[in-house]
Protein backbone atom coordinates (compact mmCIF):
# COMPACT_ATOMS: atom_id res chain seq x y z
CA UNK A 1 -34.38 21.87 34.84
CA UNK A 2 -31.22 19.21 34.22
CA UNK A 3 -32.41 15.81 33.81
CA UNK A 4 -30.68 13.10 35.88
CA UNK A 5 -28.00 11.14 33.84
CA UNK A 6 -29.85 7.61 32.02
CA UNK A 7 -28.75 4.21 32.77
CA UNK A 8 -25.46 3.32 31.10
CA UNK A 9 -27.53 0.43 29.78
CA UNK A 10 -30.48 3.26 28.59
CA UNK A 11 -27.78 4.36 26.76
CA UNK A 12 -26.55 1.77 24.83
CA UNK A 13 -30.46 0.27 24.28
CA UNK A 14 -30.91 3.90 22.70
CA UNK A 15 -27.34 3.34 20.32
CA UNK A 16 -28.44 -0.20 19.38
CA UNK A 17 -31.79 1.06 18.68
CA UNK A 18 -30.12 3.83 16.13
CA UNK A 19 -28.16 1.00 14.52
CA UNK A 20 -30.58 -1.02 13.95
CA UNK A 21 -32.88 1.15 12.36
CA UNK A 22 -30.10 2.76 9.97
CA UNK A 23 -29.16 -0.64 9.06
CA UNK A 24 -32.59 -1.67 7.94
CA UNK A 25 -32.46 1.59 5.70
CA UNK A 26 -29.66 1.01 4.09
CA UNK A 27 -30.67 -2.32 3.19
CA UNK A 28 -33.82 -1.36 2.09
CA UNK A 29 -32.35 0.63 -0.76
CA UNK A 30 -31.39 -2.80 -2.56
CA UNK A 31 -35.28 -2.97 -3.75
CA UNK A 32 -35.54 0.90 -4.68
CA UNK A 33 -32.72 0.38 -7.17
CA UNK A 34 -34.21 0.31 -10.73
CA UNK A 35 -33.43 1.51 -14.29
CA UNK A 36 -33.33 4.91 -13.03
CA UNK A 37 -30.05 4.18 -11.54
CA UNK A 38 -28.68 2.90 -14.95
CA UNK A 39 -30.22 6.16 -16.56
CA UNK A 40 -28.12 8.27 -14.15
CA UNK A 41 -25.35 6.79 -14.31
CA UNK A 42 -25.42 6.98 -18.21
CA UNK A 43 -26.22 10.69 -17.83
CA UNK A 44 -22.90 11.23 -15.49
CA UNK A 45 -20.39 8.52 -17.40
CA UNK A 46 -21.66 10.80 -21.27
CA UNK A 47 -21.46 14.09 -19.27
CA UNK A 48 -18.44 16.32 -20.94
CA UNK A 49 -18.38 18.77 -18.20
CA UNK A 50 -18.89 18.68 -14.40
CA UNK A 51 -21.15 16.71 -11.99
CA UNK A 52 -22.71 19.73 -10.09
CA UNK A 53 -24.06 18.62 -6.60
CA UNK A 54 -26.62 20.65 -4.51
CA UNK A 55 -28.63 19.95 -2.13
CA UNK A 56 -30.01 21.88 1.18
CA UNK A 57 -29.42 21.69 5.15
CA UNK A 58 -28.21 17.81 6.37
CA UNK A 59 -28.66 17.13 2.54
CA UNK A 60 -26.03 19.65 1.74
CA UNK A 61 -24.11 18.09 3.83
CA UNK A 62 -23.48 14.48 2.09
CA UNK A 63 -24.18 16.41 -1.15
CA UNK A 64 -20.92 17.81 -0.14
CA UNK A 65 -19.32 14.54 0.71
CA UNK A 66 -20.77 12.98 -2.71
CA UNK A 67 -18.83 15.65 -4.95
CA UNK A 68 -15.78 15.04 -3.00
CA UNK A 69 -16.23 11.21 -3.06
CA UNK A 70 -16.97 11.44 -6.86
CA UNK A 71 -14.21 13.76 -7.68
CA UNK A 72 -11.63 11.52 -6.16
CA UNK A 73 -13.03 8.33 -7.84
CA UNK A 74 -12.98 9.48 -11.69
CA UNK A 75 -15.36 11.73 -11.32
CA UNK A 76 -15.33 15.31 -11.82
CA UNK A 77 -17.42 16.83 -9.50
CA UNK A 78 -18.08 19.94 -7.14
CA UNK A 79 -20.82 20.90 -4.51
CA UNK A 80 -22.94 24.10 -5.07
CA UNK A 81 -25.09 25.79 -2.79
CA UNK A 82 -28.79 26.13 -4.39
CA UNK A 83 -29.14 29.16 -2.19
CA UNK A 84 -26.15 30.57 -3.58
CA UNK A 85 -26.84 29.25 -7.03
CA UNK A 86 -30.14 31.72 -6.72
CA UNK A 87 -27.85 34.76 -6.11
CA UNK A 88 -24.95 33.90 -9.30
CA UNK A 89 -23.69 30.75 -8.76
CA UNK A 90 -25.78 29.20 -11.06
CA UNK A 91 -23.21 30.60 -13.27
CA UNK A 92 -21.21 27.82 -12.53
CA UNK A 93 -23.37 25.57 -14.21
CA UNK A 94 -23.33 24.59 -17.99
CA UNK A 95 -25.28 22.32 -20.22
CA UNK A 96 -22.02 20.43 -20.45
CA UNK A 97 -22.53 19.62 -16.92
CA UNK A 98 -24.66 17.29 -14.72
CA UNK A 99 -26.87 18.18 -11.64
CA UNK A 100 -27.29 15.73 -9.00
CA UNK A 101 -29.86 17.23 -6.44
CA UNK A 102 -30.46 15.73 -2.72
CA UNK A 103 -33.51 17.00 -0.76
CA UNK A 104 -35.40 13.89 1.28
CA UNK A 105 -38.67 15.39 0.81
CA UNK A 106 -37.99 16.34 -2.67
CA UNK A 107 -39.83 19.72 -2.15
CA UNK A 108 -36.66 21.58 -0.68
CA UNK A 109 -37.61 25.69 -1.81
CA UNK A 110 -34.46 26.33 -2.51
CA UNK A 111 -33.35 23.35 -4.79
CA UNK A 112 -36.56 23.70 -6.76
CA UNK A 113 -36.24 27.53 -7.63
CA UNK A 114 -33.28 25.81 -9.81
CA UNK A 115 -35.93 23.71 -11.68
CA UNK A 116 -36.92 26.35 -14.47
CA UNK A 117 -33.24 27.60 -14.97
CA UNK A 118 -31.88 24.07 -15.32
CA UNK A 119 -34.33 23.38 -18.09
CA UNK A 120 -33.90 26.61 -19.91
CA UNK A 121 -30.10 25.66 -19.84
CA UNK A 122 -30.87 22.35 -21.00
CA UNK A 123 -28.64 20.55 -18.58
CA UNK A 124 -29.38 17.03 -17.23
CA UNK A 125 -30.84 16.47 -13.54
CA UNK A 126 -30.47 13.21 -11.70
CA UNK A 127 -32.75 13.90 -8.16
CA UNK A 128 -32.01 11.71 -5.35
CA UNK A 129 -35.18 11.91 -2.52
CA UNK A 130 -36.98 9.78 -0.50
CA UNK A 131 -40.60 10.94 -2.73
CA UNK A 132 -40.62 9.44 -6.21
CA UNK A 133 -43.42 11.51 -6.56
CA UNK A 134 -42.14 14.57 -5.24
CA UNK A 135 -41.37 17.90 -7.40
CA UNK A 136 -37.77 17.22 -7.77
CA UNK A 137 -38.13 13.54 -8.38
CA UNK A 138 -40.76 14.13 -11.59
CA UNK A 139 -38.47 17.07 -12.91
CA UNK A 140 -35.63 14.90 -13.19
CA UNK A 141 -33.81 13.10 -15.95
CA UNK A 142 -33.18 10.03 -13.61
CA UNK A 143 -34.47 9.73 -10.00
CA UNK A 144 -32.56 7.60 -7.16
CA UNK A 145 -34.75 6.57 -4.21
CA UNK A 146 -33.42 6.95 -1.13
CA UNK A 147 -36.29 6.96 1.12
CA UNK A 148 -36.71 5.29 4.42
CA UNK A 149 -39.71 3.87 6.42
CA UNK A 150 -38.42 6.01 9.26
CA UNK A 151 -35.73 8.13 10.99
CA UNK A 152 -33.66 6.82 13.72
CA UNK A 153 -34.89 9.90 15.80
CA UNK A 154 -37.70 8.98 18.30
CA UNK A 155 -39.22 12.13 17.32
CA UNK A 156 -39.19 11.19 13.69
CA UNK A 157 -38.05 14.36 13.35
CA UNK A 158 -34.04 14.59 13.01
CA UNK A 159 -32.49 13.99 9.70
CA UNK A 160 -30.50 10.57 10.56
CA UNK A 161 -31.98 7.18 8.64
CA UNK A 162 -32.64 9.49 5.96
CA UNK A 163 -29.08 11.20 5.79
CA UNK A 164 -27.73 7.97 6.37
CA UNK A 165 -29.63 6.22 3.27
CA UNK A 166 -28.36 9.31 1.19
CA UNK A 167 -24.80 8.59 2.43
CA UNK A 168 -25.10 4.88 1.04
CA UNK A 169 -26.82 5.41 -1.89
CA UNK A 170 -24.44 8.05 -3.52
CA UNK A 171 -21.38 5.67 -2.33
CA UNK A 172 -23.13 3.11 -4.60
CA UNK A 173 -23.35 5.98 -7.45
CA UNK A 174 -19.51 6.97 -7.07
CA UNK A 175 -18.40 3.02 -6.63
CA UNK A 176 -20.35 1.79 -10.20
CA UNK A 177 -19.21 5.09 -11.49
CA UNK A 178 -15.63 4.30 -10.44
CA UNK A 179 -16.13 0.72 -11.86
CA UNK A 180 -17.52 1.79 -15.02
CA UNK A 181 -14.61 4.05 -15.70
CA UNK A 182 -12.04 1.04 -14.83
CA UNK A 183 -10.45 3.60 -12.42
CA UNK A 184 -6.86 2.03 -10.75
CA UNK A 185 -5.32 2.68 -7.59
CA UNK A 186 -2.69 4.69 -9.78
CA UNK A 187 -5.29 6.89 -10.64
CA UNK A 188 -7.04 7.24 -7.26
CA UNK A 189 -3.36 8.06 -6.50
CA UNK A 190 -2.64 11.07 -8.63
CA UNK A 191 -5.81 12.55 -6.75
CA UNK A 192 -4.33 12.24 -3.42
CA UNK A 193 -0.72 12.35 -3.96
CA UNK A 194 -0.07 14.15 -0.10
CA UNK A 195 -1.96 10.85 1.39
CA UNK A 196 0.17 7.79 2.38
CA UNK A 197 -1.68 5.87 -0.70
CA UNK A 198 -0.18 8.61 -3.11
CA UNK A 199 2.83 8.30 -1.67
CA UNK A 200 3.15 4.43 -2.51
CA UNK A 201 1.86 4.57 -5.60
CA UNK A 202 3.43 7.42 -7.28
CA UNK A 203 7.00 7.95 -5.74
CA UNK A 204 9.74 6.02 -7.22
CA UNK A 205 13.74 4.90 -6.28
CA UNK A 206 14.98 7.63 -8.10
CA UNK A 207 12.64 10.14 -6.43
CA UNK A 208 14.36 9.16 -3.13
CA UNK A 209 17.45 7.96 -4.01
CA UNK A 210 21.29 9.51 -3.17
CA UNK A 211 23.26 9.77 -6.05
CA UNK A 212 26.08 11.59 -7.55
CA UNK A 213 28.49 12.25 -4.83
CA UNK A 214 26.37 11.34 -2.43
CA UNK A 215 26.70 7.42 -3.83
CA UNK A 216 28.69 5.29 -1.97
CA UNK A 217 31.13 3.26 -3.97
CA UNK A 218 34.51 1.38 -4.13
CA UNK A 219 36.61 -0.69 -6.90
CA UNK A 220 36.63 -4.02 -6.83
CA UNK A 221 39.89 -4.83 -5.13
CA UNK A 222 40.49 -2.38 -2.87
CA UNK A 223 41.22 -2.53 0.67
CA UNK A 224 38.76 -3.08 3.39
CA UNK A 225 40.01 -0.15 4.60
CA UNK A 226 38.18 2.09 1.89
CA UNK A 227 35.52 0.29 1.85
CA UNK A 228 35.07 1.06 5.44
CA UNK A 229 36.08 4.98 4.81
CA UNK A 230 33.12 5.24 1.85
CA UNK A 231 29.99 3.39 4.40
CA UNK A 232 31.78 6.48 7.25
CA UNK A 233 31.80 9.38 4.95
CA UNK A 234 28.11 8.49 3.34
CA UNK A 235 26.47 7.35 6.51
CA UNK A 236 24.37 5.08 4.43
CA UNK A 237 25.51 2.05 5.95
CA UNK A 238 26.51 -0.21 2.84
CA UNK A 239 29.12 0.79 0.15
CA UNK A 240 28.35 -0.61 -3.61
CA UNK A 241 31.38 -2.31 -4.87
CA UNK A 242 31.83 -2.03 -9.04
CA UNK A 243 34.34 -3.90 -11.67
CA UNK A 244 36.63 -2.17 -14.37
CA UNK A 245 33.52 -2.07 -16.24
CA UNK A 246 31.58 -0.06 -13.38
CA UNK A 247 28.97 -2.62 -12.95
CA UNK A 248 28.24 -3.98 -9.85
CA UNK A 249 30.06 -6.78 -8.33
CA UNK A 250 28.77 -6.60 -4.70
CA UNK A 251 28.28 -4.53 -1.98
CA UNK A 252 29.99 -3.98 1.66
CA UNK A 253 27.43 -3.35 4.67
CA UNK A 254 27.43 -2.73 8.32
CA UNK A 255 26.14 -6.14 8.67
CA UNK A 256 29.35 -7.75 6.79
CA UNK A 257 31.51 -5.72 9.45
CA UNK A 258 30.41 -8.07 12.02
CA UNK A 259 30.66 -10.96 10.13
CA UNK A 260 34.29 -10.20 8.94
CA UNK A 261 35.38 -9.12 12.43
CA UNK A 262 34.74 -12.77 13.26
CA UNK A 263 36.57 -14.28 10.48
CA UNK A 264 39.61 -12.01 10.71
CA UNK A 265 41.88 -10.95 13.61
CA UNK A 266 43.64 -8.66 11.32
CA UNK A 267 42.16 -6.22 8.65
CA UNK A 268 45.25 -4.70 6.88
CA UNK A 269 45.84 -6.91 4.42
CA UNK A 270 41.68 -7.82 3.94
CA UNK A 271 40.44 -6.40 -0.11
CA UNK A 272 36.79 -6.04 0.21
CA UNK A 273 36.37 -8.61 -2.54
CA UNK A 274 37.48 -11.41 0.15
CA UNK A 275 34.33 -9.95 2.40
CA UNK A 276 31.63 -8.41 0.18
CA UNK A 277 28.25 -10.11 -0.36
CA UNK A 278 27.72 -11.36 -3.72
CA UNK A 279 25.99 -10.25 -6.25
CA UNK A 280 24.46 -7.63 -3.73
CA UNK A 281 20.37 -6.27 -2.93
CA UNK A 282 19.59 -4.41 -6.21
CA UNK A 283 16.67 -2.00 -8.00
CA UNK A 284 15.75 -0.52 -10.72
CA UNK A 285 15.20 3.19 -10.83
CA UNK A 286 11.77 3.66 -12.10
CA UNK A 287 10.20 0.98 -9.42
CA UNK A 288 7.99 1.93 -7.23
CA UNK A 289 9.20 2.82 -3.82
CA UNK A 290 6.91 0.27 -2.20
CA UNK A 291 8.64 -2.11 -3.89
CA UNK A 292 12.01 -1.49 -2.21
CA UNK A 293 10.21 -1.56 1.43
CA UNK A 294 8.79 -5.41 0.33
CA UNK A 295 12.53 -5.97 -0.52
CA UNK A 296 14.74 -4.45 2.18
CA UNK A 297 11.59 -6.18 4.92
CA UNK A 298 11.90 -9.44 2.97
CA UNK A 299 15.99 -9.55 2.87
CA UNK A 300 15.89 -7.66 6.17
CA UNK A 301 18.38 -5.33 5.13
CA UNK A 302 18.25 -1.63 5.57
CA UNK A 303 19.87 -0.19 1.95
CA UNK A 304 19.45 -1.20 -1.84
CA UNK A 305 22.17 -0.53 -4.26
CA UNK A 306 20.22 1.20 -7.45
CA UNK A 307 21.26 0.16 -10.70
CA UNK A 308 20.74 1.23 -14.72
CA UNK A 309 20.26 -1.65 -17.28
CA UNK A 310 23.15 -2.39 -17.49
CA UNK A 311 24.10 -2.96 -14.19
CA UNK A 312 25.99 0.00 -13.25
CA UNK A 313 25.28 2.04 -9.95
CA UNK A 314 23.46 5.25 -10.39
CA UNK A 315 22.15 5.63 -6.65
CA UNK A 316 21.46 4.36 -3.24
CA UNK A 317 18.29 4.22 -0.95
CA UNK A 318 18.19 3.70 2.56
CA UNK A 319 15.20 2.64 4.56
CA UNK A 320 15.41 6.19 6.28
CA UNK A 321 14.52 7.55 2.96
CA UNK A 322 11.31 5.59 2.73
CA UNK A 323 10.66 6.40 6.56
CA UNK A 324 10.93 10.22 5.74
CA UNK A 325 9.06 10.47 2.75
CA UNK A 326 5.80 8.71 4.16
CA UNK A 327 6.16 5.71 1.94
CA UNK A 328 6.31 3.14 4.80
């Protein structure tokens, strides 16, 4: 039989309720944490192998989300299935390693059967259930206590407080982990180098850059005219301008056009030194490509002319360049 729709305000008494309850059990974990967390956090940081994380049903779950959030922060780490790691998988597993077991109740079947064979391999367990007394919880090398007063289901029933407590405390695990290890942004970066994070932190100007033919450039002294002829055939917008000694003296833009169309009624007899902007936007090429966006946004120009140490072109990059390769 369908049940007539609740009260939009049933609704959100219901959300609020769930909220409330999840918050509570999140900050209750602040008085559970003890020297057991230092323990397994010593265990992890001295481990030479792998942290190994397992765990059953909604605990499998953010036991999946731990390995992945530990495994990105310093930590190398991957899930396993305990049912799994009954039927072979546990062949994954060596004393080198660490295994950091979720079950709430602490009882899960499945994640104890691994009990006996963890101990004959003589590799570390670090539990994490809401029973300090449970069978998982006294097996363990360290024990985390993530239990709650109560789920956020009015049945009591539904893995939600619980799952949510569990999501928190392993965060906490993974951030003094992370801390610990004095892990940078540069090396968060080289784990996700296809995210927009990566991208800023790892790709350089010369990654992106045009050079070779593809660098726009004109002597100092020559005619507007060429100078106009090099921004057309590059399509880059700006043209570097170098001395005798091929360093860089200035550089010609789209921007300078306009400008020198104002100030001149004829343009045969203009040299691009008259016009050019002096000394020119420049980078090196081993800066970060982030850096050129702060640059180009900051000058509000759309093109840096790249530069070796001693001042001589070697490329250009245009903000299109930054725009296609996900930097900005």
């Amino acid at each position: 039989m369908r049940q007539p729709p609740a009260s939009s305000s049933l609704l959100r008494e219901s959300a609020l309720r769930t909220l409330q309850i999840e918050q509570a059990a999140i900050g209750g974990l602040q008085a559970k944490l003890d020297e057991s967390f230092d323990r397994a956090c010593e265990l992890i940081l001295a481990c030479q192998g792998r942290v190994v994380v397992t765990g059953m049903g909604k605990s499998g779950h953010i036991a999946g989300k731990l390995a992945a959030t530990l495994a990105s922060t310093g930590t190398p780490a991957f899930f396993v299935h305990p049912g799994e790691a009954s039927h072979g998988d546990l062949g994954m597993i060596t004393r080198a390693d660490v295994v950091l077991a979720l079950s709430n109740s602490g009882e899960t079947a499945e994640v104890t059967a691994l009990l006996p064979l963890l101990k004959r391999l003589g590799t570390p367990l670090v539990s994490m259930t809401g029973r300090p007394h449970s069978t998982l919880a006294k097996h363990a090398d360290a024990h985390l206590n993530s239990g709650v007063e109560r789920e956020a289901c009015p049945l009591d029933l539904a893995p939600t407080s619980s799952t949510t407590a569990a999501l928190a405390l392993g965060d906490a695990l993974a951030v003094a982990l992370l801390e610990a290890r004095g892990f940078t942004a540069e090396d968060f970066a080289l784990s996700h180098p296809g995210g927009s994070l990566g991208k800023r932190l790892l790709l350089r100007v010369r990654d992106l850059m045009h050079d070779g033919e593809r660098l726009p450039q004109v002597a100092l002294g020559s005619p507007l005219r060429d100078a106009l002829l090099e921004i057309t055939r590059q399509g880059l917008g700006f043209t570097c301008v170098v001395d005798s000694d091929g360093r860089l003296a200035g550089v010609y833009t789209d921007g300078d056009l306009r400008r020198t169309l104002d100030q001149f009624h004829n343009l045969r007899d203009v040299r691009v030194d008259d016009v050019m902007t002096r000394p020119g936007k420049r980078i090196g090429p081993d800066i970060l490509a982030a850096e050129a966006v702060r640059i180009m946004e900051e000058s509000r120009i759309t093109a840096l002319a790249v530069v070796d140490e001693q001042q001589r072109p070697i490329g250009a990059l245009h903000m299109h360049d930054l725009l296609a390769s996900g930097v900005i």
